[in-house]
N, C-alpha and C. Protein backbone atom coordinates (compact mmCIF):
# COMPACT_ATOMS: atom_id res chain seq x y z
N UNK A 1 0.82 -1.19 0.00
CA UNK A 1 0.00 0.00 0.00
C UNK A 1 0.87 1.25 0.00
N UNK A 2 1.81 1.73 0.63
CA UNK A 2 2.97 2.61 1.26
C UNK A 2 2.43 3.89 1.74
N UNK A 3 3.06 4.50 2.14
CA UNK A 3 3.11 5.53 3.22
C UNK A 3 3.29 7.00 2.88
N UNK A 4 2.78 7.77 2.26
CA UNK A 4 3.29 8.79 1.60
C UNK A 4 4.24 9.48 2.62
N UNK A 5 5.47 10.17 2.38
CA UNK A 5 6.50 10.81 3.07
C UNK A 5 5.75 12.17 3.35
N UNK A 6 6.24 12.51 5.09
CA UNK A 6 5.39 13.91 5.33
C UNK A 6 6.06 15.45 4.69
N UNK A 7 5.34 16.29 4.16
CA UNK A 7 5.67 17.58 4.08
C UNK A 7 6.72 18.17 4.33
N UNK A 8 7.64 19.22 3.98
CA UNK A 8 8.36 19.73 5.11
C UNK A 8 7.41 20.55 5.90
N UNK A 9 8.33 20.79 7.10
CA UNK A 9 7.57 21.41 8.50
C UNK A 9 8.16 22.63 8.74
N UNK A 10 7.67 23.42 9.29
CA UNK A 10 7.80 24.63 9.68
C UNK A 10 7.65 24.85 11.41
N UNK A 11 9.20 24.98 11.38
CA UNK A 11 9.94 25.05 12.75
C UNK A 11 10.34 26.53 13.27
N UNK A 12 10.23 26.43 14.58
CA UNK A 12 10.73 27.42 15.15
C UNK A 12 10.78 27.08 16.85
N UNK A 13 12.04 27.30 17.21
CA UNK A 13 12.43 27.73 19.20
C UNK A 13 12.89 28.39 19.53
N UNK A 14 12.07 28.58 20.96
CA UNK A 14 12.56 29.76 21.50
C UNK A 14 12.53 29.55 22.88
N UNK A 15 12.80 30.41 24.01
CA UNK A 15 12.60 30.28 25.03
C UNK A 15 11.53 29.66 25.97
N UNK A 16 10.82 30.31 25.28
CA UNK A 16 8.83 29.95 25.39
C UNK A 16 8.43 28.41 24.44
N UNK A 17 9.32 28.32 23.35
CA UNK A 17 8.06 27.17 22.85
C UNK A 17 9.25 26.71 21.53
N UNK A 18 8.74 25.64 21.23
CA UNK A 18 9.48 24.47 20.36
C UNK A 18 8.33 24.10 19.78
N UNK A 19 7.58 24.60 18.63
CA UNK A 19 6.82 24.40 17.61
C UNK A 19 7.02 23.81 16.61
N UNK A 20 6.12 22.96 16.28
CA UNK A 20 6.53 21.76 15.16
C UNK A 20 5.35 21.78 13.60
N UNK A 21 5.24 22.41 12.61
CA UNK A 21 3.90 22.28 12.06
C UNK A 21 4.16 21.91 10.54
N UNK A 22 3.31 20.99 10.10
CA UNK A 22 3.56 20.31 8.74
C UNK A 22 3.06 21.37 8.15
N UNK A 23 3.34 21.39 6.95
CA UNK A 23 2.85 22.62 5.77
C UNK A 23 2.19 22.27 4.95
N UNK A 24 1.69 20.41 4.68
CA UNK A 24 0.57 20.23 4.08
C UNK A 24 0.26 18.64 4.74
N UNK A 25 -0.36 18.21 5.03
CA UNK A 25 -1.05 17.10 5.65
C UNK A 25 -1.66 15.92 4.39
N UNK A 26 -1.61 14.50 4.42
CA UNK A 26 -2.46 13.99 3.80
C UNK A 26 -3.78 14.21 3.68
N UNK A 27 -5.04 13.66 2.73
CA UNK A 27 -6.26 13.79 3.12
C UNK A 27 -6.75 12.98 3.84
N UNK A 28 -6.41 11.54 4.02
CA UNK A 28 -6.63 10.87 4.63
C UNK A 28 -5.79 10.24 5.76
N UNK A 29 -6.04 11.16 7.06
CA UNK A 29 -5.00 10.69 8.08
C UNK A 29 -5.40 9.70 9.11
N UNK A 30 -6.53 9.07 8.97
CA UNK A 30 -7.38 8.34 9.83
C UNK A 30 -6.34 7.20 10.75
N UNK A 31 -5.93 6.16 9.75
CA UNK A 31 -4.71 5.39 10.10
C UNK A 31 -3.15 5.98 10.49
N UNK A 32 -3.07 7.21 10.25
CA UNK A 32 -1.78 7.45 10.10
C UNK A 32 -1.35 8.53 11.69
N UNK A 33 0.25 8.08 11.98
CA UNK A 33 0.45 8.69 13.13
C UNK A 33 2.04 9.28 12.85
N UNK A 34 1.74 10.55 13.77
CA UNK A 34 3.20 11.26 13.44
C UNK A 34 4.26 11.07 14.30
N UNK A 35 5.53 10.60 14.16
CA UNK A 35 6.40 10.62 14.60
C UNK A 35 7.36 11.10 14.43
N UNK A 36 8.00 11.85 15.82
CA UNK A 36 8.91 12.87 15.70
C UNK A 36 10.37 12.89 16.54
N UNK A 37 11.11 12.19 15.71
CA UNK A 37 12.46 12.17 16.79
C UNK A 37 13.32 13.54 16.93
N UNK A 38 14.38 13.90 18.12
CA UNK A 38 15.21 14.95 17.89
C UNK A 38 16.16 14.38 18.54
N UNK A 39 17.43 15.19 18.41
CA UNK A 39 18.93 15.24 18.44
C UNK A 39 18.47 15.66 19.94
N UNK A 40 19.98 15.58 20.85
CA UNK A 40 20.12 16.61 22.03
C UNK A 40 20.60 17.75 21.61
N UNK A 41 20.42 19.07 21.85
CA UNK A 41 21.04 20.19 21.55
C UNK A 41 22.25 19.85 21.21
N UNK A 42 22.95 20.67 20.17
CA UNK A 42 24.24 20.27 19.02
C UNK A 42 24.97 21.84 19.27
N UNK A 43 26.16 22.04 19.43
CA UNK A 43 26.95 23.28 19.05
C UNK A 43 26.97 23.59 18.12
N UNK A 44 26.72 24.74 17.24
CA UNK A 44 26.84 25.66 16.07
C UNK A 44 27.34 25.04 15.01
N UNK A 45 28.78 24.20 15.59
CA UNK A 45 29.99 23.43 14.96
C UNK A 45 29.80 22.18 13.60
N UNK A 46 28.03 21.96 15.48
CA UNK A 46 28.21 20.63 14.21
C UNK A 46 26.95 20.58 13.34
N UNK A 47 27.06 20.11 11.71
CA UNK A 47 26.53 20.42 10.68
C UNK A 47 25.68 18.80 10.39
N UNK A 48 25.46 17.52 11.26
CA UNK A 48 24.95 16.53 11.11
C UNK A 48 24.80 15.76 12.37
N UNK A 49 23.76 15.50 13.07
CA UNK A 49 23.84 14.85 13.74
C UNK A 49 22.26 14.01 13.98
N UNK A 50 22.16 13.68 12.63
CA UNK A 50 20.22 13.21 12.52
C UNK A 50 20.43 11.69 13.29
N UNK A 51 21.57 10.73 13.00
CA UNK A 51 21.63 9.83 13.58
C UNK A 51 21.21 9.82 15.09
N UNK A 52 21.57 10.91 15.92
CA UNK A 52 21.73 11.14 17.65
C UNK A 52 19.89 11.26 17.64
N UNK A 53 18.89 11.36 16.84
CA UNK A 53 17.90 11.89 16.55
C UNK A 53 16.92 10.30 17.61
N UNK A 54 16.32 10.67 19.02
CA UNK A 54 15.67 9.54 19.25
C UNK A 54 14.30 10.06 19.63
N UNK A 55 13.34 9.49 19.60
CA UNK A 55 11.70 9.50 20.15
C UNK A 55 11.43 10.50 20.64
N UNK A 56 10.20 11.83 20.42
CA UNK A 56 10.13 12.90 21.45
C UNK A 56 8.83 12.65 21.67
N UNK A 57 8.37 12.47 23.07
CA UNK A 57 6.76 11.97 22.99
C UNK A 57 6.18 10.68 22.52
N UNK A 58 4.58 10.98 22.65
CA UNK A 58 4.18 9.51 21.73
C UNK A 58 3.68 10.23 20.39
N UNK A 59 3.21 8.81 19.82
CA UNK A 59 2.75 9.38 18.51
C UNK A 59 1.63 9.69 18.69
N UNK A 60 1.42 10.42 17.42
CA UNK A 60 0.81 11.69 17.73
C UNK A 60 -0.35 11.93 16.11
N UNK A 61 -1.46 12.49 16.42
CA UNK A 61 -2.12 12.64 15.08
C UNK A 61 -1.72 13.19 13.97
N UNK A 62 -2.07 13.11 12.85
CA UNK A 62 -1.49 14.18 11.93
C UNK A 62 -2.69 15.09 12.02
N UNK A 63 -2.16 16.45 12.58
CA UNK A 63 -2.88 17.62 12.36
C UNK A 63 -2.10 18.57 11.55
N UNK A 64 -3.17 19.79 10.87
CA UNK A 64 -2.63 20.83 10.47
C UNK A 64 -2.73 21.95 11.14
N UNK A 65 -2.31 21.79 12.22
CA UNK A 65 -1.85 22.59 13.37
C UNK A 65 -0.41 22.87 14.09
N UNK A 66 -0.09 23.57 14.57
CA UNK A 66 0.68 23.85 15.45
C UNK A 66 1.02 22.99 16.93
N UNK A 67 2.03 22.51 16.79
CA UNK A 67 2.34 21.45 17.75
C UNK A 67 3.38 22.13 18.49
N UNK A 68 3.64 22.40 19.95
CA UNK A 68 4.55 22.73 21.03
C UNK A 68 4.86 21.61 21.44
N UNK A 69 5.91 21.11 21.11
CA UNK A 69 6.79 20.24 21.57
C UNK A 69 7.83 20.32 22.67
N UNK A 70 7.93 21.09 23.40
CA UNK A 70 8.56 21.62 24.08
C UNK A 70 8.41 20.78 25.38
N UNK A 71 7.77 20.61 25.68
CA UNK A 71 7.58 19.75 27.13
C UNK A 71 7.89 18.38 26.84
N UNK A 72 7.71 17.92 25.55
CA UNK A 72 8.01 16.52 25.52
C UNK A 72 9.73 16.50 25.13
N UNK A 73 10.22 17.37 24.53
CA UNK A 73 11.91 17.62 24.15
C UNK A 73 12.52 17.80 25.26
N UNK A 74 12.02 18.70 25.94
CA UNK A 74 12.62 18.60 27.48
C UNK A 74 12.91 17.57 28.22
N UNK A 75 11.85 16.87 28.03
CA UNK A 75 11.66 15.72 29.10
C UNK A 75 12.87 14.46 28.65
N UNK A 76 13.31 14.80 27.58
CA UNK A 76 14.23 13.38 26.83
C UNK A 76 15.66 14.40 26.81
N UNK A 77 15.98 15.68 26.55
CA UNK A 77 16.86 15.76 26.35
C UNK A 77 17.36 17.40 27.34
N UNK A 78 16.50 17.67 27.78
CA UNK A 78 16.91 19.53 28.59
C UNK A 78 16.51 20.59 27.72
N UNK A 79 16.60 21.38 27.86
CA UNK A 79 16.66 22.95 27.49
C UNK A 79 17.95 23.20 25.98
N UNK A 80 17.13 23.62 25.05
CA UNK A 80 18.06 24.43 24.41
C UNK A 80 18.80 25.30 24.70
N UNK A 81 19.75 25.68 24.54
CA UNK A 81 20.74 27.12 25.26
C UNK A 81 21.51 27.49 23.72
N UNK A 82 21.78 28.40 24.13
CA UNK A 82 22.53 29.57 23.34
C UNK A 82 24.19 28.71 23.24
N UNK A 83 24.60 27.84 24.38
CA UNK A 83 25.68 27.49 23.99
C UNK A 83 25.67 26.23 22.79
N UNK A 84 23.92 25.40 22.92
CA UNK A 84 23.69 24.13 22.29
C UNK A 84 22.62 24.79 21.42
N UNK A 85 22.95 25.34 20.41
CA UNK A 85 21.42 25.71 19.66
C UNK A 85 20.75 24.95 18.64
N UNK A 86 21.17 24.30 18.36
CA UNK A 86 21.06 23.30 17.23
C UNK A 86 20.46 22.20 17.73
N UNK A 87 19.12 21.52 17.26
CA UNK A 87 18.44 20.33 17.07
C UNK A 87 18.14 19.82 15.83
N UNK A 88 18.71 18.62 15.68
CA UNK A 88 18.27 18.03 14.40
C UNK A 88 16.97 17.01 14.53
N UNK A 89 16.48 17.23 13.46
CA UNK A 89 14.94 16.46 13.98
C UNK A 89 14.85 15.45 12.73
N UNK A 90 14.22 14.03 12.95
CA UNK A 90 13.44 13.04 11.72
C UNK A 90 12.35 12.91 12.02
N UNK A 91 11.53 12.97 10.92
CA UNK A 91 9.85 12.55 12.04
C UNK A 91 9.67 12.06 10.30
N UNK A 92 8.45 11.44 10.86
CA UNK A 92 8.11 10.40 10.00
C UNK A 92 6.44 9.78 9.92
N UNK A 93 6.18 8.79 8.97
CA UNK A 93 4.23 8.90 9.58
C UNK A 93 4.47 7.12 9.76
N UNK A 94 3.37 6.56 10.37
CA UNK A 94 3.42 4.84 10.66
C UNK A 94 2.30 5.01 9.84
N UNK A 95 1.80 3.55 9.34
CA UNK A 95 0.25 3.75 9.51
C UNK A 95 0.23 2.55 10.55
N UNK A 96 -1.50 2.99 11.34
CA UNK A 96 -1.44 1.85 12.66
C UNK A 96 -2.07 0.96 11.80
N UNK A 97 -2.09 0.47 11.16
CA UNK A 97 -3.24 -0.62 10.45
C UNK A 97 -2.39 -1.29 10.00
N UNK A 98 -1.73 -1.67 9.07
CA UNK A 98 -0.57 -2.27 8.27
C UNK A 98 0.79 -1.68 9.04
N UNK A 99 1.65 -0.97 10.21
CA UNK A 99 2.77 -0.87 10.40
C UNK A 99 4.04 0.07 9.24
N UNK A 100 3.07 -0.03 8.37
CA UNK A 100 4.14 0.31 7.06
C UNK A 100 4.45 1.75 7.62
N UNK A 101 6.12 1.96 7.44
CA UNK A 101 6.15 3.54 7.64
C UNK A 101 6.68 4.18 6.53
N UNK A 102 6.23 5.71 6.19
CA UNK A 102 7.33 6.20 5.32
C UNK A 102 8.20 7.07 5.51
N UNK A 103 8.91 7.39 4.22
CA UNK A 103 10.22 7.77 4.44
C UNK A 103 10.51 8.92 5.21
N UNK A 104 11.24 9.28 5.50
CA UNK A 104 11.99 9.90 7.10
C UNK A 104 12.29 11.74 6.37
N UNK A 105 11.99 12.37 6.87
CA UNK A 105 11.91 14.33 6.76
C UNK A 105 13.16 14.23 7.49
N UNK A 106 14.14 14.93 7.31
CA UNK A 106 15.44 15.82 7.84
C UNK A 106 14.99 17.53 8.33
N UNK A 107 15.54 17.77 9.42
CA UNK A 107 14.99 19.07 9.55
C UNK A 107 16.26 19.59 10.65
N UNK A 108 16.62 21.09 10.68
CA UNK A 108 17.26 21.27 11.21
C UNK A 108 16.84 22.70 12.34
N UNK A 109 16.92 23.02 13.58
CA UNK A 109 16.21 23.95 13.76
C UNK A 109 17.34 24.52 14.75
N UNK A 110 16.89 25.91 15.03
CA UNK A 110 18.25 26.49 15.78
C UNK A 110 17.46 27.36 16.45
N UNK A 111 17.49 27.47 17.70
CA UNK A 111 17.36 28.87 19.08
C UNK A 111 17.29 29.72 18.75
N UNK A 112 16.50 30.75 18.43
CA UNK A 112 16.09 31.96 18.35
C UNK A 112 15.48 31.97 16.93
């Protein structure tokens, strides 16, 4: 059947909030769930680190909304800082019905 690959997303963090939002959604998301891994905060330096990228939260619906991720990034990895600004993120969709997942979004997001 396969999995169509998600959108790019439209990122932004800050002090206040770690927002996560797809820029176009399937039509049919009934079966399908979003998953969103991140890096631990990365120094400026480094330019790859999607591998370090593990689980933030559970999965999660596909909405076309605005997602604050922030409480669940915290909880796996701390606070962004000005010295670590860099998170690399993969997120990806399952479907729960068949397991099938597709292919994996690269995203890179930086503090301020």
């Amino acid at each position: 059947m396969g999995v169509d690959t998600p959108a790019e997303a439209d990122l932004d963090t800050s002090a206040d909030a770690f927002n996560f939002q797809l820029t176009d959604i399937p039509e049919n998301t009934a079966d399908l769930r979003l998953i969103i891994q991140g890096s631990a905060p990365q120094s400026n330096g480094i330019s790859r680190a999607y591998c370090k990228a593990v689980h933030i939260g559970a999965a999660r619906e596909v909405v076309n909304e605005m997602i604050n991720i922030k409480d669940d990034y915290k909880a796996v990895h701390g606070a962004v800082t000005e010295a670590a600004p860099k998170v690399f993120l993969k997120y990806f969709y399952v479907n729960t019905k068949t397991g099938e997942k597709s292919g994996e979004m690269l995203a890179t997001v930086k503090l301020g």
